[in-house]
Every structure is written in C-alpha cells, then in structure tokens.
Protein backbone atom coordinates (compact mmCIF):
# COMPACT_ATOMS: atom_id res chain seq x y z
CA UNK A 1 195.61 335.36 97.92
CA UNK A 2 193.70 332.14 98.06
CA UNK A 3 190.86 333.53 100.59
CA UNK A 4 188.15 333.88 98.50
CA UNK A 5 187.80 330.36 97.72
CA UNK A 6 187.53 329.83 101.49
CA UNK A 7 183.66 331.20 101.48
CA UNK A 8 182.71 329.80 98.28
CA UNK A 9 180.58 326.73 97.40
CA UNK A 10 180.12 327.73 94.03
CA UNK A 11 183.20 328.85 91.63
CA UNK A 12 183.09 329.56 88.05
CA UNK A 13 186.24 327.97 86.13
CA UNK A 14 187.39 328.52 82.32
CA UNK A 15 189.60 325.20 81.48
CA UNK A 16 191.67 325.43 78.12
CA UNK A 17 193.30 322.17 76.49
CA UNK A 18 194.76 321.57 73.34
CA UNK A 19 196.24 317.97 73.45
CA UNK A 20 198.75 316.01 70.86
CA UNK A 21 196.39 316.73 68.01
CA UNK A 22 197.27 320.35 67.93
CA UNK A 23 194.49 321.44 65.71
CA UNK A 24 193.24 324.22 68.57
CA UNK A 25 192.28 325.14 71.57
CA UNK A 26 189.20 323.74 73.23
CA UNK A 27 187.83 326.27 75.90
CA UNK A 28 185.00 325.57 78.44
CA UNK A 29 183.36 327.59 81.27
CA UNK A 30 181.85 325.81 83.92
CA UNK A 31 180.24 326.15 87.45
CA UNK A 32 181.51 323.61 89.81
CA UNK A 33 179.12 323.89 92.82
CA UNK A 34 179.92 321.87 96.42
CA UNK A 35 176.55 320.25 97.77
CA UNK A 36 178.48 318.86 100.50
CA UNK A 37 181.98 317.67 102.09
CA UNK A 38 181.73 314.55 99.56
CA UNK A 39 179.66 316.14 96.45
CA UNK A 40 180.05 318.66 94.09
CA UNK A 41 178.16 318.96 91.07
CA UNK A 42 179.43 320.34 87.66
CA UNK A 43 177.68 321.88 84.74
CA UNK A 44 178.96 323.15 81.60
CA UNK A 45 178.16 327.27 80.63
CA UNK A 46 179.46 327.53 77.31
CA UNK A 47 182.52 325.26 75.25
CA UNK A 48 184.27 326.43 71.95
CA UNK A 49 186.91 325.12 70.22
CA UNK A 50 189.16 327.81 68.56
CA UNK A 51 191.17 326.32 65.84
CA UNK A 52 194.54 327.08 65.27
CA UNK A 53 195.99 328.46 62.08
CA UNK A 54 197.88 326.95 59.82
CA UNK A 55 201.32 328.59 60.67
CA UNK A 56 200.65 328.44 64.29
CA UNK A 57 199.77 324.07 63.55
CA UNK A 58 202.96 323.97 61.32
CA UNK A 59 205.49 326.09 63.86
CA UNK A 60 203.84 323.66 66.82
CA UNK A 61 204.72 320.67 64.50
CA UNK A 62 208.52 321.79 64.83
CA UNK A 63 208.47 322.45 68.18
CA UNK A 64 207.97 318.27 67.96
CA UNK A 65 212.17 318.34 67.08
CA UNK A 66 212.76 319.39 70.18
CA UNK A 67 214.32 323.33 69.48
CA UNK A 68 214.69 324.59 72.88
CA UNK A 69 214.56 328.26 71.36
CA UNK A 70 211.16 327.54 69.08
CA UNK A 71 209.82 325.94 71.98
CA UNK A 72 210.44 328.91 74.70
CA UNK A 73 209.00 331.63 71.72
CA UNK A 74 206.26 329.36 71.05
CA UNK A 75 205.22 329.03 74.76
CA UNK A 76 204.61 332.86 75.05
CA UNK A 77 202.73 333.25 71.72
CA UNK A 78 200.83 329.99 72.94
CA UNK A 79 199.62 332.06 75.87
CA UNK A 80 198.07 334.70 73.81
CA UNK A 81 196.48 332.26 72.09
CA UNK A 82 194.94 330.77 75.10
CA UNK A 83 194.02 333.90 76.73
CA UNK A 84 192.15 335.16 73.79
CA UNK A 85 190.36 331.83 73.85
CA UNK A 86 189.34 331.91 77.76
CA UNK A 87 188.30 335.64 76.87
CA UNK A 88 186.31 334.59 74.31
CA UNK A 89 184.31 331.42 75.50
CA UNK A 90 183.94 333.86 78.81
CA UNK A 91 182.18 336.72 76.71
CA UNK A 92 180.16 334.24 74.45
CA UNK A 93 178.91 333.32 77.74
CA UNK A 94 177.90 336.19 78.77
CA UNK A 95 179.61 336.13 82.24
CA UNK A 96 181.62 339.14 83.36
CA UNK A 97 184.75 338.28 83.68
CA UNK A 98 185.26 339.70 87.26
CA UNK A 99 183.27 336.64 88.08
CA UNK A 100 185.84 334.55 86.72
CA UNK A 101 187.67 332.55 90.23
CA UNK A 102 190.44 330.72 88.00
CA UNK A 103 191.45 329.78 84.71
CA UNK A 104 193.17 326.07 84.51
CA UNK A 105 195.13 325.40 81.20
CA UNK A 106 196.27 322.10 80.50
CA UNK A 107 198.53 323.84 77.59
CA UNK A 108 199.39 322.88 74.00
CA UNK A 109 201.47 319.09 74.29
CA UNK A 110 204.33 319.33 72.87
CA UNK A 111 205.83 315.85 73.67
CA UNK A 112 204.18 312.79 75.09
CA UNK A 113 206.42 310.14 76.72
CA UNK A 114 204.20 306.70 77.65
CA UNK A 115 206.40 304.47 80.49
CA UNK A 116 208.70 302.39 79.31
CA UNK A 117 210.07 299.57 81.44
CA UNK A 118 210.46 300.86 84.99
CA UNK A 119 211.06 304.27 83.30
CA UNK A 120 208.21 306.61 84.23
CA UNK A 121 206.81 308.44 81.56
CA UNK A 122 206.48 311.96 81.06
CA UNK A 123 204.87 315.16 79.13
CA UNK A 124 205.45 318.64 78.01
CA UNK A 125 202.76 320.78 78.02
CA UNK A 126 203.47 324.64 76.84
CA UNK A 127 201.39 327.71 77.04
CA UNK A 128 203.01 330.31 79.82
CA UNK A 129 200.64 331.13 82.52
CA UNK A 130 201.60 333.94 83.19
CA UNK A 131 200.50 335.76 79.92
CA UNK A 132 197.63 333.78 80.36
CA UNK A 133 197.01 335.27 83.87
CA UNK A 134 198.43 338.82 82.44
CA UNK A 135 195.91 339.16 79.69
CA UNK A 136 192.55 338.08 81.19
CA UNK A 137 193.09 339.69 84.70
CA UNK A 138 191.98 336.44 86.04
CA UNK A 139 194.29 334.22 88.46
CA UNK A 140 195.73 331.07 86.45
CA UNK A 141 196.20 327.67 88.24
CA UNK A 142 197.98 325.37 86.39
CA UNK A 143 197.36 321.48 87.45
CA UNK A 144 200.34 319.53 88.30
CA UNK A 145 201.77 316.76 86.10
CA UNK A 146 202.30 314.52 88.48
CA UNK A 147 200.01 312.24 87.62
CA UNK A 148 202.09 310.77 84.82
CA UNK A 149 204.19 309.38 86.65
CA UNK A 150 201.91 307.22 88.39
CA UNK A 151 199.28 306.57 85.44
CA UNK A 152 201.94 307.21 81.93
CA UNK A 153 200.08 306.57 79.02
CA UNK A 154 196.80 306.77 80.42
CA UNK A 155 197.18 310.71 80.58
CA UNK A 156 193.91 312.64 79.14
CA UNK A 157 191.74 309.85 80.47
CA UNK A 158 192.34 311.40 84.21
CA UNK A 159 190.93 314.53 84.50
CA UNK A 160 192.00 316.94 86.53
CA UNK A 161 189.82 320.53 87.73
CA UNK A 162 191.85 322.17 89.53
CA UNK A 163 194.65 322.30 92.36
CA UNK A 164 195.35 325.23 93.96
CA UNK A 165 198.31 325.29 95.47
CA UNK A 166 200.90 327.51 96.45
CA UNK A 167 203.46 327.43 93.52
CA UNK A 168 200.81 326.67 91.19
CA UNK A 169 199.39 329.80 91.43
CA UNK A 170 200.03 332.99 89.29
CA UNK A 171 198.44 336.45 89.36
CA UNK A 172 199.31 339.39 87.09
C-alpha cells in the first residue's frame, strides 16, 4: 500500500484544519521535497479557506455539549465538507488529482482539554476519514494525537505533516 512513497523525494500533500474557532475549513496543497536524509524543503501551491455556513457553525457549536449522537452525524457530514474542500483547493491549483500522494486532516475540534495537574490533557478532533478518503479517491492519513499528551495546551503550535503509519492509513 505504502510503496510508492518508497521511490519518492518529492510528494504533493493537501492538509485540511479547522481548529476551535470553527468558522471553516482552511485547505492547503503543498510539495514537500527531500534534499537529503536531514532536509526537506516545503513550499506552498495554493491555500483557501472555505467558510462554514451558518447552520453547519451553529450544529458544530452543539456538538460543544457533548451529544454523542450529534457528534457521530456531524463527523460524517464534516467529511463531506472536508473533501469538497481538498477537491477544491486541488482543482484551483490546477494539479490533477491523480497526483495527489495523501491528504492529512487535522479535523474540525470539537473539545480541547489543556493538562491539568498531573492529568494529561486531551482533544477531539472530528471529520471521518474515510469519507474523506471515499470522495477524493486519494489515500487519507490522519496524524496521531499523541502529542497532547506530552505538550497539552501547547497543541496547534506543533505542527505535524504527516505520519504514515499502518492504522493511520485509509483507502477507499
């Protein structure tokens, strides 16, 4: 599955985000290229932000009460909504999206949890992959959250590209 990245030194990525502000999606393309074992260089295609609507803003704003049942239907209609956005940024590009290696969604946040004591923090992030990788064709990777346990509150300041691994990978 993962083989093609083994003779590549230059992929083509479309990362999607929509943090705690839940105004939209923000969707880049980029070229990550490796110059060497210890160097890679990155440079931004194209980058839109695709606002959300108001009923989508004010049925992700419930979601915030924690209703497991809004929360699971919201996670599928959040990826539509992010695979129309990778689509998009990818055709405003002009890039065919055959030529497309991954797609890495951070996901909508639905709840942000910063450490508190010796209690590790945590975050929800929602936007199901596998529509995502369903409706653009393209494999999704979606980055571990591991990170917050180690760095809590400082999530979004660490920024992740991608990590392919095993379970973290879906095709349609």
């Amino acid at each position: 599955m993962l083989s093609k990245f083994e003779k590549k030194s230059c992929f083509q990525i479309v990362g999607l985000m929509s943090g705690t502000s839940h105004d939209g999606v923000d969707a880049a393309l980029v070229r990550i290229t490796q110059i060497n074992d210890h160097r890679v260089e990155a440079a931004v295609i194209k980058h839109i932000h695709v606002p959300y609507d108001k009923k989508l803003r004010d049925t992700i704003r419930q979601s915030f009460t924690g209703d497991t049942e809004l929360i699971c239907r919201l996670n599928f209609t959040l990826g539509e909504v992010l695979s129309k956005a990778a689509l998009r940024v990818i055709a405003l590009a002009g890039v065919d999206p055959a030529n497309i290696d991954c797609i890495a969604s951070h996901g909508q946040t639905i709840c942000h949890c910063p450490p508190l004591g010796s209690t590790y923090g945590s975050t929800l992030q929602i936007g199901e992959a596998a529509i995502i990788a369903d409706r653009t064709g393209i494999m999704k990777i979606r980055p571990r959250q591991r990170r917050v346990c180690h760095y809590g509150n400082r999530i979004g300041r660490r920024q992740v590209l991608c990590r392919i691994e095993s379970d973290n990978v879906w095709r349609n």
